[in-house]
N, C-alpha and C. Protein backbone atom coordinates (compact mmCIF):
# COMPACT_ATOMS: atom_id res chain seq x y z
N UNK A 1 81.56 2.91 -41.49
CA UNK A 1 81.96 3.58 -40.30
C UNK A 1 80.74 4.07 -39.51
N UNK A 2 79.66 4.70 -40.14
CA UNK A 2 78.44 4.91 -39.64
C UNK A 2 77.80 3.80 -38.80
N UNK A 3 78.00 2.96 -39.52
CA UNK A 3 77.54 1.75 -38.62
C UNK A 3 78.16 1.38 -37.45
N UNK A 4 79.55 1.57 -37.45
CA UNK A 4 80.28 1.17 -36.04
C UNK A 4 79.71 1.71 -35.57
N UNK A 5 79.73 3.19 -35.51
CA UNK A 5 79.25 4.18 -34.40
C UNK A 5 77.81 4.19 -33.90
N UNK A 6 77.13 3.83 -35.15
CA UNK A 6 75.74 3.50 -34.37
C UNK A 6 75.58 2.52 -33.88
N UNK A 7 76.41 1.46 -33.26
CA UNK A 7 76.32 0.33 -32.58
C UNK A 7 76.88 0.58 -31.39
N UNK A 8 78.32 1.15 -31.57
CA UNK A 8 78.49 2.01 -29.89
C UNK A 8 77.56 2.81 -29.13
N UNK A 9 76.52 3.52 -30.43
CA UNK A 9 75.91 4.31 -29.49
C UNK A 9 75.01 4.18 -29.25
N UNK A 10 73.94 2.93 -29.86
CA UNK A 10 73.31 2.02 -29.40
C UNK A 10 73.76 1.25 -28.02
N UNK A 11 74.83 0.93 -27.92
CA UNK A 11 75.33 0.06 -27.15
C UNK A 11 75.31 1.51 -25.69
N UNK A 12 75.70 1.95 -25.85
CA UNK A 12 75.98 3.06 -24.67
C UNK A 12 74.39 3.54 -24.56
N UNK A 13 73.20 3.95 -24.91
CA UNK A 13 72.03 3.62 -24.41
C UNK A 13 71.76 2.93 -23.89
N UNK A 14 71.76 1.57 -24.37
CA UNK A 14 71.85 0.12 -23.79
C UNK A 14 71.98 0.08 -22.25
N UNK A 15 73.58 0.58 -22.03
CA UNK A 15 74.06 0.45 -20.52
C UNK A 15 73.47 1.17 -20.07
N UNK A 16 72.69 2.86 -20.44
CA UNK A 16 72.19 3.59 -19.26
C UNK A 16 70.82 3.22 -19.24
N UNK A 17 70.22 2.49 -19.81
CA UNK A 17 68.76 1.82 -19.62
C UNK A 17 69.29 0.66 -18.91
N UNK A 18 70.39 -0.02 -18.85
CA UNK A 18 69.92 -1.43 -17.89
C UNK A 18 69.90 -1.07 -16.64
N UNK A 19 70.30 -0.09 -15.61
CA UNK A 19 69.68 -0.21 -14.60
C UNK A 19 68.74 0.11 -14.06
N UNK A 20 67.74 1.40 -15.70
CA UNK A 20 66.49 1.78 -15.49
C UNK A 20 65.20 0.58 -15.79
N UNK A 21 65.98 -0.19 -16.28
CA UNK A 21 64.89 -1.52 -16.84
C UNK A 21 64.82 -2.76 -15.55
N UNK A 22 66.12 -3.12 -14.94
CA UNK A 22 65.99 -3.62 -13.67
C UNK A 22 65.72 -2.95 -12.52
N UNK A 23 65.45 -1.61 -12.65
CA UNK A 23 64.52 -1.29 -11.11
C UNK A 23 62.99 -1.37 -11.71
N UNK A 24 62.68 -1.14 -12.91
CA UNK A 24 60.90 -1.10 -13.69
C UNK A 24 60.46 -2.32 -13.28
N UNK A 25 61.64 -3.40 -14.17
CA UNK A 25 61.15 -4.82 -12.90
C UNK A 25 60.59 -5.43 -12.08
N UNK A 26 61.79 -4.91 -11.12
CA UNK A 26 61.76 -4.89 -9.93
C UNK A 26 60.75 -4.32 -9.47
N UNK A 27 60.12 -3.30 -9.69
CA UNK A 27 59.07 -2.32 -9.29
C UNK A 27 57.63 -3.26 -9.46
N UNK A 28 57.52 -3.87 -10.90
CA UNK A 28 56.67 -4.40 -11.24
C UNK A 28 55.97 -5.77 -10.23
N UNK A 29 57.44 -6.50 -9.72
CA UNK A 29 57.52 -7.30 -9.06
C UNK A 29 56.73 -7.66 -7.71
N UNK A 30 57.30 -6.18 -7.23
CA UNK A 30 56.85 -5.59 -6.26
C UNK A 30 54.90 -5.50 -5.99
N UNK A 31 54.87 -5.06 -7.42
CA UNK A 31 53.32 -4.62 -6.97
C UNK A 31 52.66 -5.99 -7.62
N UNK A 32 53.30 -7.28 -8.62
CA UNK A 32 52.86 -8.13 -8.67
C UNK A 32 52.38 -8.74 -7.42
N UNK A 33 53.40 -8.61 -6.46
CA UNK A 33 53.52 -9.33 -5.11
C UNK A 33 52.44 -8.91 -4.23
N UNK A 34 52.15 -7.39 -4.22
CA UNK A 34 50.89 -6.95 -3.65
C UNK A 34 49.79 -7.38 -4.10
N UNK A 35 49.74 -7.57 -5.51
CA UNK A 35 48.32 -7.65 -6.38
C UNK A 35 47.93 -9.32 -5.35
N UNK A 36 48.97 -9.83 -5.36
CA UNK A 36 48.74 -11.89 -5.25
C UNK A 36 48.40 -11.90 -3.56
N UNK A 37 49.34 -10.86 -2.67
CA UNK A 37 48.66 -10.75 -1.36
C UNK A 37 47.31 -10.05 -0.93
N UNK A 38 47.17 -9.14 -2.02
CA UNK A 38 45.28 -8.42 -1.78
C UNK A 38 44.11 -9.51 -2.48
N UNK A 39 44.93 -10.20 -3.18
CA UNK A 39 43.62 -11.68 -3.84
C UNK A 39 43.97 -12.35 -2.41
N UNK A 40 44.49 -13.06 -2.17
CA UNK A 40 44.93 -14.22 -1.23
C UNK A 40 43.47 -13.53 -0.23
N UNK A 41 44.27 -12.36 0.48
CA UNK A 41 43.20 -11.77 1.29
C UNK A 41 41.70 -11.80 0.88
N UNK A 42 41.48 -11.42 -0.22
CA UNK A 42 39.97 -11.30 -0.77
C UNK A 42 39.37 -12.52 -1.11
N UNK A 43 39.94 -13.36 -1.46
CA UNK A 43 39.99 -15.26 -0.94
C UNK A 43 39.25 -15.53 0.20
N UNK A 44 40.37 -15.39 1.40
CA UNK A 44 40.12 -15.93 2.63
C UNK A 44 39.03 -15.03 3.24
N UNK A 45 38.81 -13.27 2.64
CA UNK A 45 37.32 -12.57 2.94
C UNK A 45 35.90 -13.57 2.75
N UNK A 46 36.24 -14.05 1.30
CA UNK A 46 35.16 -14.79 0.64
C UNK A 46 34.93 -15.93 1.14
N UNK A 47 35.84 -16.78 1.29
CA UNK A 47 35.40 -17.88 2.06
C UNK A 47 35.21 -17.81 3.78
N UNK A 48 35.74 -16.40 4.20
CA UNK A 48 34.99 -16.66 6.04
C UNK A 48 33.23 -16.41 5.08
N UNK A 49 32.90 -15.12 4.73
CA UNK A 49 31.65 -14.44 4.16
C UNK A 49 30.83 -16.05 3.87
N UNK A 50 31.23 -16.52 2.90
CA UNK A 50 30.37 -17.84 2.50
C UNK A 50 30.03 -19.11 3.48
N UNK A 51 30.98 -19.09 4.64
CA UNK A 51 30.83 -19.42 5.60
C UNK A 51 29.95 -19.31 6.71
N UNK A 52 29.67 -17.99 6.96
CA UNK A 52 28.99 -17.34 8.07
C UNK A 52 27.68 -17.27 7.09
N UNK A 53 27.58 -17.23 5.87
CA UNK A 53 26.17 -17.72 5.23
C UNK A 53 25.34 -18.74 5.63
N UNK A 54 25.96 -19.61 5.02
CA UNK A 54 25.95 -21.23 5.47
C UNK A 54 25.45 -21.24 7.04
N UNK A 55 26.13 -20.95 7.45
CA UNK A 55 25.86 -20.73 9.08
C UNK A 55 24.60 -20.40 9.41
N UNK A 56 24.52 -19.08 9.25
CA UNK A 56 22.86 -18.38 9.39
C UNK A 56 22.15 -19.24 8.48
N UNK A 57 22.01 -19.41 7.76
CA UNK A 57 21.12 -20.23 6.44
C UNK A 57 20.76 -21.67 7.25
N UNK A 58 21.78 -22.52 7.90
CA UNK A 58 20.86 -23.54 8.94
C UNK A 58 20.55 -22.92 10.18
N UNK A 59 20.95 -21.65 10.95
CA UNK A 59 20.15 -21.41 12.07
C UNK A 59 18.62 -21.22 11.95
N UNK A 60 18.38 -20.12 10.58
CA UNK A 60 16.90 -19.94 10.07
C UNK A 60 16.49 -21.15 10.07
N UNK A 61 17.32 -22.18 9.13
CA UNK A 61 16.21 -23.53 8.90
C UNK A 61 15.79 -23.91 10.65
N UNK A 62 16.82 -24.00 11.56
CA UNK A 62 16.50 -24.92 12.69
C UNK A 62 15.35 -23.67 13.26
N UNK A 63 15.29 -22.42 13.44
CA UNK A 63 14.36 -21.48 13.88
C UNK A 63 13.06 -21.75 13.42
N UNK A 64 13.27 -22.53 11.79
CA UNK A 64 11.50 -22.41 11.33
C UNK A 64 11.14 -23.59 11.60
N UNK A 65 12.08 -24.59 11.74
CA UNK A 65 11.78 -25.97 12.44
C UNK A 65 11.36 -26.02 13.53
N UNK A 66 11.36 -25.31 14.43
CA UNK A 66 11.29 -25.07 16.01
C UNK A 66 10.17 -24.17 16.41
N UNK A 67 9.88 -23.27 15.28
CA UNK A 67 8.54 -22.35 15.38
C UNK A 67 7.56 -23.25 14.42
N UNK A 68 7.57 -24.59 13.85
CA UNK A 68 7.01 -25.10 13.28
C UNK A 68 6.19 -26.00 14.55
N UNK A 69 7.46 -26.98 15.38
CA UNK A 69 6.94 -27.51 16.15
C UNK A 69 6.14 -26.56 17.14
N UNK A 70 6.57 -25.51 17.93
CA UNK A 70 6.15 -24.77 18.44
C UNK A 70 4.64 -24.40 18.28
N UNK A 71 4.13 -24.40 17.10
CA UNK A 71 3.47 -24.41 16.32
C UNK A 71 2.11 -25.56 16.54
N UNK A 72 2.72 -26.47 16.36
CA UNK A 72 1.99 -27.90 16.43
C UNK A 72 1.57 -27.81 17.99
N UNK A 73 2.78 -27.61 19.30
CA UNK A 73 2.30 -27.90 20.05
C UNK A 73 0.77 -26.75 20.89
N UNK A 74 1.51 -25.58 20.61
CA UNK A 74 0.13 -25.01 20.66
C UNK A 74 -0.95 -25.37 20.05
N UNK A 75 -1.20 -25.95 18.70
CA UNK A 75 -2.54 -26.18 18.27
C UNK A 75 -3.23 -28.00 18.84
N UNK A 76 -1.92 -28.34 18.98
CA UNK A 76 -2.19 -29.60 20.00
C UNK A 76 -2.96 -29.19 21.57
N UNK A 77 -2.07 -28.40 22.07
CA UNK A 77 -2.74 -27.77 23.41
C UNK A 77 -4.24 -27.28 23.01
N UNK A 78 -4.38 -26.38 22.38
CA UNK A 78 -5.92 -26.31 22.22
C UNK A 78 -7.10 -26.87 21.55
N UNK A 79 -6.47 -28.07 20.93
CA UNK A 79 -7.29 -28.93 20.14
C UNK A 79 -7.75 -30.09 21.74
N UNK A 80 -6.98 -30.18 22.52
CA UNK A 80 -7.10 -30.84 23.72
C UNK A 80 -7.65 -29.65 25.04
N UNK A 81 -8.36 -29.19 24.79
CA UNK A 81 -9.09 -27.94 25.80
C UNK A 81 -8.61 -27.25 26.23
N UNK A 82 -7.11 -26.95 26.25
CA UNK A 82 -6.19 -25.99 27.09
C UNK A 82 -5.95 -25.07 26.26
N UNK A 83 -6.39 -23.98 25.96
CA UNK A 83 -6.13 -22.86 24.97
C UNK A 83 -4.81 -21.98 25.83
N UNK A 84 -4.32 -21.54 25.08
CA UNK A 84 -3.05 -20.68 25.68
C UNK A 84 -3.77 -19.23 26.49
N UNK A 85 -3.56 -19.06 27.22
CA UNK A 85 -3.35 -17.46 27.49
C UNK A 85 -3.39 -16.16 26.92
N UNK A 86 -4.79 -15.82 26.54
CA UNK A 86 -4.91 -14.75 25.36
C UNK A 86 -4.20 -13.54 26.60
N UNK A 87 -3.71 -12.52 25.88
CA UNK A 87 -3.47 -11.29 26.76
C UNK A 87 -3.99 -10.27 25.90
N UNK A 88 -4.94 -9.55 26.84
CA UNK A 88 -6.19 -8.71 25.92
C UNK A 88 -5.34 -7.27 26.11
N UNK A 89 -4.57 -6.78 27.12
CA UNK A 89 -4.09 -4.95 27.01
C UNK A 89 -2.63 -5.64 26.49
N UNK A 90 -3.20 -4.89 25.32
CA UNK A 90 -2.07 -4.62 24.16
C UNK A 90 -0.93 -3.89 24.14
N UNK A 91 0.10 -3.80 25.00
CA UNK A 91 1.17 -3.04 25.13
C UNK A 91 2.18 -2.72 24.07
N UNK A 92 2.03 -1.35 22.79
CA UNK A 92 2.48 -1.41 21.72
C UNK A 92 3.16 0.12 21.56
N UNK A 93 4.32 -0.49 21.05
CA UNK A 93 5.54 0.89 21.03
C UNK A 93 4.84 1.44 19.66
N UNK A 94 5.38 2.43 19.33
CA UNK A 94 5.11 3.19 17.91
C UNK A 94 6.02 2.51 16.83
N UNK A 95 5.23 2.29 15.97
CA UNK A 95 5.65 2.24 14.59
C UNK A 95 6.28 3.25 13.93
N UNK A 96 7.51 3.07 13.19
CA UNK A 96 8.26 3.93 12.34
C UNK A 96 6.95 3.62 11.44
N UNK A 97 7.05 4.61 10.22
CA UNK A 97 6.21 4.64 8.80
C UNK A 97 6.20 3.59 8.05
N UNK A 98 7.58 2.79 8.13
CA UNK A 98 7.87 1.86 6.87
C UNK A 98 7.39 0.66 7.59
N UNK A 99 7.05 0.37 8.80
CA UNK A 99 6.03 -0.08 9.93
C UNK A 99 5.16 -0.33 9.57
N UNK A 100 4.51 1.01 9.88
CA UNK A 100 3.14 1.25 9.35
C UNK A 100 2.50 0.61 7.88
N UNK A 101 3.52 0.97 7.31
CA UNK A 101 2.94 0.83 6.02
C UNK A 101 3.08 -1.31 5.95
N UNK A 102 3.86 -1.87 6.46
CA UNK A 102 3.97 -3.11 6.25
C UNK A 102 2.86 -3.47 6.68
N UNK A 103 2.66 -3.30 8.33
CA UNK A 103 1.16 -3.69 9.41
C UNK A 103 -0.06 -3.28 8.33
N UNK A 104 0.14 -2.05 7.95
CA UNK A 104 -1.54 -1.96 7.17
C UNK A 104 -1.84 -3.07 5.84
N UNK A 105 -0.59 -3.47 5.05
CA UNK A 105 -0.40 -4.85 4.00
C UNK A 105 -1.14 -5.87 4.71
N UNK A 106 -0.75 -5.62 6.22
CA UNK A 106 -1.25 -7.51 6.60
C UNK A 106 -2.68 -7.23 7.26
N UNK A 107 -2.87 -6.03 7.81
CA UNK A 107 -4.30 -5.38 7.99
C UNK A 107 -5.25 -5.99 6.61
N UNK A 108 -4.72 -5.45 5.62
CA UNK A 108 -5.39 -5.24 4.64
C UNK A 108 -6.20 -6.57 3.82
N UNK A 109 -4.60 -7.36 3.33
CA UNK A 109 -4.57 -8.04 2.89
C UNK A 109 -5.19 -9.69 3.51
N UNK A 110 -4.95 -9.11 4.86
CA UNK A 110 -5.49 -10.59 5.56
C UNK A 110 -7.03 -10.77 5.41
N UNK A 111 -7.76 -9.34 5.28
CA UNK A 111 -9.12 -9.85 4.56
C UNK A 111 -9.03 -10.17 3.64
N UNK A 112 -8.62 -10.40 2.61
CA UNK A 112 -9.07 -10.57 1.51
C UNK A 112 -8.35 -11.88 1.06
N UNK A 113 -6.96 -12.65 1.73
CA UNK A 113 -6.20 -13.98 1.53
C UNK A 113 -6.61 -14.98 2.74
N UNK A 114 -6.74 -14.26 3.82
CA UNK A 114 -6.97 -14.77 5.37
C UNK A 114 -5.50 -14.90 5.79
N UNK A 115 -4.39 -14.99 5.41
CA UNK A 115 -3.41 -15.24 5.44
C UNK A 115 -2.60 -14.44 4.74
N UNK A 116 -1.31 -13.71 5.24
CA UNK A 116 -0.15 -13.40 4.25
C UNK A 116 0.81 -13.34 4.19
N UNK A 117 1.71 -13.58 3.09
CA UNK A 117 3.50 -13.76 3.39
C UNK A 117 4.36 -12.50 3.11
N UNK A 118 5.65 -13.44 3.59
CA UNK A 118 6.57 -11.91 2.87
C UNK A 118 6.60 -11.55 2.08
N UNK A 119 6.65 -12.47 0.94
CA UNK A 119 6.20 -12.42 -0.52
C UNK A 119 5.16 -11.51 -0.73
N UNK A 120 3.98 -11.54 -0.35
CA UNK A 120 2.63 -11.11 -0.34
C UNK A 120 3.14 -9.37 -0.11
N UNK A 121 3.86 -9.06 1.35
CA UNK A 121 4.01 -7.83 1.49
C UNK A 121 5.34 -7.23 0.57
N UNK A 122 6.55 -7.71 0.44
CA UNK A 122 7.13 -7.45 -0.84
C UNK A 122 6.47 -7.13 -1.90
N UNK A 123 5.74 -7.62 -2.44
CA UNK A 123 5.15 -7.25 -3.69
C UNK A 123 4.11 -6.12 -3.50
N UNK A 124 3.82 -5.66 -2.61
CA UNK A 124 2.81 -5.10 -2.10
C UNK A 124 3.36 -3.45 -1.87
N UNK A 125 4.47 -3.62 -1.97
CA UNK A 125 5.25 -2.81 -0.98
C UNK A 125 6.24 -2.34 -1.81
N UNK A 126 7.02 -3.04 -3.16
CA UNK A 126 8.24 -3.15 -3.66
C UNK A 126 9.44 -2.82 -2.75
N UNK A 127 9.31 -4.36 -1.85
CA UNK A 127 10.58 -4.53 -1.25
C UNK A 127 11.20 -5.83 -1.33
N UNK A 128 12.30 -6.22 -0.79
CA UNK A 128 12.87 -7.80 -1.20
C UNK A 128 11.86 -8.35 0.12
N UNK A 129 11.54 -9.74 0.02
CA UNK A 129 11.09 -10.29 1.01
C UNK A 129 11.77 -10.36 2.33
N UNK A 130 13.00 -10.85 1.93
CA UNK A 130 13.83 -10.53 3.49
C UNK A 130 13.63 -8.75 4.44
N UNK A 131 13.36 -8.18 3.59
CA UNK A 131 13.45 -6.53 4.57
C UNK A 131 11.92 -6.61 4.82
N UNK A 132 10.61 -7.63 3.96
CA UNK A 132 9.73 -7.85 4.01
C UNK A 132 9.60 -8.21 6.05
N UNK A 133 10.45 -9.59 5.95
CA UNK A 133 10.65 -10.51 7.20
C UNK A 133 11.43 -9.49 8.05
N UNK A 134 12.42 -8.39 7.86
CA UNK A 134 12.64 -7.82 8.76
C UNK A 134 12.03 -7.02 9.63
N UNK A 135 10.71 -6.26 8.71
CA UNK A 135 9.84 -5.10 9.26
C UNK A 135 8.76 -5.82 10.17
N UNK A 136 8.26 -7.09 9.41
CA UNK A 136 7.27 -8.24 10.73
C UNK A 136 7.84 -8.28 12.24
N UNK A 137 9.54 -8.72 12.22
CA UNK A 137 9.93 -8.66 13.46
C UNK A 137 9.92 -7.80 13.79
N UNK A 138 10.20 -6.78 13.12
CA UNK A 138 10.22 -5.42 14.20
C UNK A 138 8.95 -5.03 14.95
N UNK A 139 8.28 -5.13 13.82
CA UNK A 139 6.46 -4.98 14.55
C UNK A 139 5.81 -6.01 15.62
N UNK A 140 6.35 -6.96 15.50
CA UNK A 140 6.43 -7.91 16.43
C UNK A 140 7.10 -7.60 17.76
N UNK A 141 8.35 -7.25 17.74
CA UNK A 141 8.92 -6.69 18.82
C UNK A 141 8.51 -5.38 19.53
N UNK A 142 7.98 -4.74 19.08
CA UNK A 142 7.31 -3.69 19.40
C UNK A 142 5.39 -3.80 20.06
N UNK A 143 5.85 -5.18 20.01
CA UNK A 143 4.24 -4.98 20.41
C UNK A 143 3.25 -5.94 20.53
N UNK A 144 3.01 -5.64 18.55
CA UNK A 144 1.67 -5.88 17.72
C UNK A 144 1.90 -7.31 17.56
N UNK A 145 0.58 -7.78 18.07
CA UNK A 145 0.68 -9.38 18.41
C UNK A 145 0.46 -9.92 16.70
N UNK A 146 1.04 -10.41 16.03
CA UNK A 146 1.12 -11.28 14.81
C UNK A 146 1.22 -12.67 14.60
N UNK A 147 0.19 -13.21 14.20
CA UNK A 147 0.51 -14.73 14.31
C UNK A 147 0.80 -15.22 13.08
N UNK A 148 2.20 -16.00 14.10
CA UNK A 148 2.95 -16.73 12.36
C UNK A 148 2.49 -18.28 12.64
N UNK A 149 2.59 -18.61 11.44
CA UNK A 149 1.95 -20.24 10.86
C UNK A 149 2.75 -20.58 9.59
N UNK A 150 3.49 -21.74 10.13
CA UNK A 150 4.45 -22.18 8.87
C UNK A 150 4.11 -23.25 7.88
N UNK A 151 3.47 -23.11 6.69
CA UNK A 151 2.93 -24.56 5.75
C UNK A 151 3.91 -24.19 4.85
N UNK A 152 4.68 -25.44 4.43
CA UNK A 152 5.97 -25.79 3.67
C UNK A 152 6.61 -25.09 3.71
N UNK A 153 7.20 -24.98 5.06
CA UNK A 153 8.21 -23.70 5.72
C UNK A 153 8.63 -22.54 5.32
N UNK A 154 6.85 -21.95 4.91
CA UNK A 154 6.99 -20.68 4.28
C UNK A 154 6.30 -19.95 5.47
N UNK A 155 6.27 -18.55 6.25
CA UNK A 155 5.27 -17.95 7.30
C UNK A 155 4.12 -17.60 7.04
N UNK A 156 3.05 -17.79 7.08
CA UNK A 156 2.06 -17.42 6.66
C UNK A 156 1.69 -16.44 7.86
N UNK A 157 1.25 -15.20 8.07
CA UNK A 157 1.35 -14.51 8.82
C UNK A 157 -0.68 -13.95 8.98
N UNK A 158 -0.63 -13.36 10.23
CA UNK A 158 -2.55 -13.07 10.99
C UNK A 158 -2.45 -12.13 11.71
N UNK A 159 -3.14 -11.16 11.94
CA UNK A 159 -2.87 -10.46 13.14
C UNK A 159 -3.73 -11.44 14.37
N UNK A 160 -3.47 -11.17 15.44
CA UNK A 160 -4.42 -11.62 16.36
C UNK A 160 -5.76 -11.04 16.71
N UNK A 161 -6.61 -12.18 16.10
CA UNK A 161 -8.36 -11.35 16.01
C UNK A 161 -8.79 -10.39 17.07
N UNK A 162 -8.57 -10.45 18.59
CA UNK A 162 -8.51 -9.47 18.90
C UNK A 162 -8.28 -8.25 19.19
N UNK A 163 -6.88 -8.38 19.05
CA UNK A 163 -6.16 -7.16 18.85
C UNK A 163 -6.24 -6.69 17.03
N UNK A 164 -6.86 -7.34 16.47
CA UNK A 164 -7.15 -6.69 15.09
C UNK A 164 -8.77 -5.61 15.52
N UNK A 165 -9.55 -6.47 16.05
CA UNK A 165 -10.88 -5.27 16.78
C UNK A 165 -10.51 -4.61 17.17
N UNK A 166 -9.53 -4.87 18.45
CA UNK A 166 -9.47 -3.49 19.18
C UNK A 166 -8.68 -2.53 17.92
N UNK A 167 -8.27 -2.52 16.73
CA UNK A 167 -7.17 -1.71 16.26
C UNK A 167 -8.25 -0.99 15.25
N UNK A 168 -9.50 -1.50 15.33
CA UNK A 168 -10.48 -1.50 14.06
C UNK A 168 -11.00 -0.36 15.45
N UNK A 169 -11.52 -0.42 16.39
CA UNK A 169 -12.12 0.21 17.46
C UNK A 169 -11.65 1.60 17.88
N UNK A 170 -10.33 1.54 18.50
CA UNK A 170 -9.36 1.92 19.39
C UNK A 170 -8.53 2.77 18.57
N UNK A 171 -8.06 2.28 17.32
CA UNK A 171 -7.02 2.50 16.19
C UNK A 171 -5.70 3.15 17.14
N UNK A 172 -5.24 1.88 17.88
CA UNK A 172 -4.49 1.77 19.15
C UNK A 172 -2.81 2.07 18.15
N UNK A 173 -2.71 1.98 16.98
CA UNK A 173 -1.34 2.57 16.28
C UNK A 173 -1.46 3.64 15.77
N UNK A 174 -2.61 4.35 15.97
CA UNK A 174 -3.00 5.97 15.30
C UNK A 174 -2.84 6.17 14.30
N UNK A 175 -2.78 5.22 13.34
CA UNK A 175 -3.13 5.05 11.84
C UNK A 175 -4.02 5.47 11.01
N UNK A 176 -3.93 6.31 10.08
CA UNK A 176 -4.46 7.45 9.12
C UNK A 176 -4.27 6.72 7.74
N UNK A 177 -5.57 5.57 7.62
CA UNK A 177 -5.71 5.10 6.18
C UNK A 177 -5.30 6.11 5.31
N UNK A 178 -6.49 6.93 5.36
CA UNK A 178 -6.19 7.82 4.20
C UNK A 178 -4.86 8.14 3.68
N UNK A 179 -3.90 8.47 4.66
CA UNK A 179 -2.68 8.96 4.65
C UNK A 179 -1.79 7.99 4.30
N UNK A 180 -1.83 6.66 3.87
CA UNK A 180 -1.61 5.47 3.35
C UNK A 180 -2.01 5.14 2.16
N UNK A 181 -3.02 5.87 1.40
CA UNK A 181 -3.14 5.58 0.11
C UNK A 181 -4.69 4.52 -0.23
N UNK A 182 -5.06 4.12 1.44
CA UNK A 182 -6.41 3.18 1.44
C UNK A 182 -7.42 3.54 1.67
């Protein structure tokens, strides 16, 4: 008799859990369905992202291709008597610090390599080479005449000999070796 009754009353649990077990389900369902629409999304994030990589990744190549030729044809022009257009007043915005500190790497270092890369100031610097290549342009844009030279489409970077005197002369960025660590 014990047993009947514990099967009824098994059984009568039973019924008041089945409609707590088909909404848990259901619930589950629910946020399965979210989980598969926030991947889908994080999918189609990843592949625009890997896309627009790709993208920039051949604009750089065609940029260093083009500052390569660029390159050639100026040293063509002055290998044939026509030297470019030096411009001697140096019109130069201020350097932020992290500036500074890159320009004095290629100050520095260009005596002693004749030449230097991002690589060169990354390591110099402990920074990635790319924020290396970002701080050149900036100093570039600001001013400070830098000459880039591309051998196996890496930059090999110079200041421009005159505007390196006048900076040795003039110290036309108001630059405080000392205060740099040199």
């Amino acid at each position: 008799m014990s047993a009947i009754l514990r099967k009824i009353f098994l059984r009568g649990i039973n019924l008041k859990l089945a409609p707590v077990s088909r909404r848990l389900r259901q619930e589950f369902a629910r946020i399965r369905q979210e989980f598969d629409e926030h991947l889908l999304a994080i999918n189609e994030n990843t592949n625009e992202i890997t896309a627009n990589y790709e993208c920039i990744g051949e604009i750089e190549n065609k940029l260093d291709r083009l500052s390569e030729r660029v390159d050639q044809i100026h040293m063509f022009l002055e290998s044939a008597g026509m030297p470019a257009a030096k411009r001697n007043n140096f019109d130069v915005k201020r350097l932020n610090r992290r500036e500074q500190d890159v320009f004095l790497v290629i100050y520095t270092l260009e005596e002693e390599k004749g030449s230097v890369t991002y690589a060169d100031i990354a390591e110099k610097l402990g920074i990635s080479e790319q924020l290396a290549g970002n701080y050149v342009t900036s100093i570039i844009e600001k001013g400070v005449p830098i000459i880039k030279r591309y051998f196996n489409s890496k930059p090999h970077l110079r200041l421009d000999p005159e505007f390196k005197t006048l900076q040795a002369k003039e110290n036309i960025l108001q630059l405080s070796l000392m205060e740099f660590g040199f």
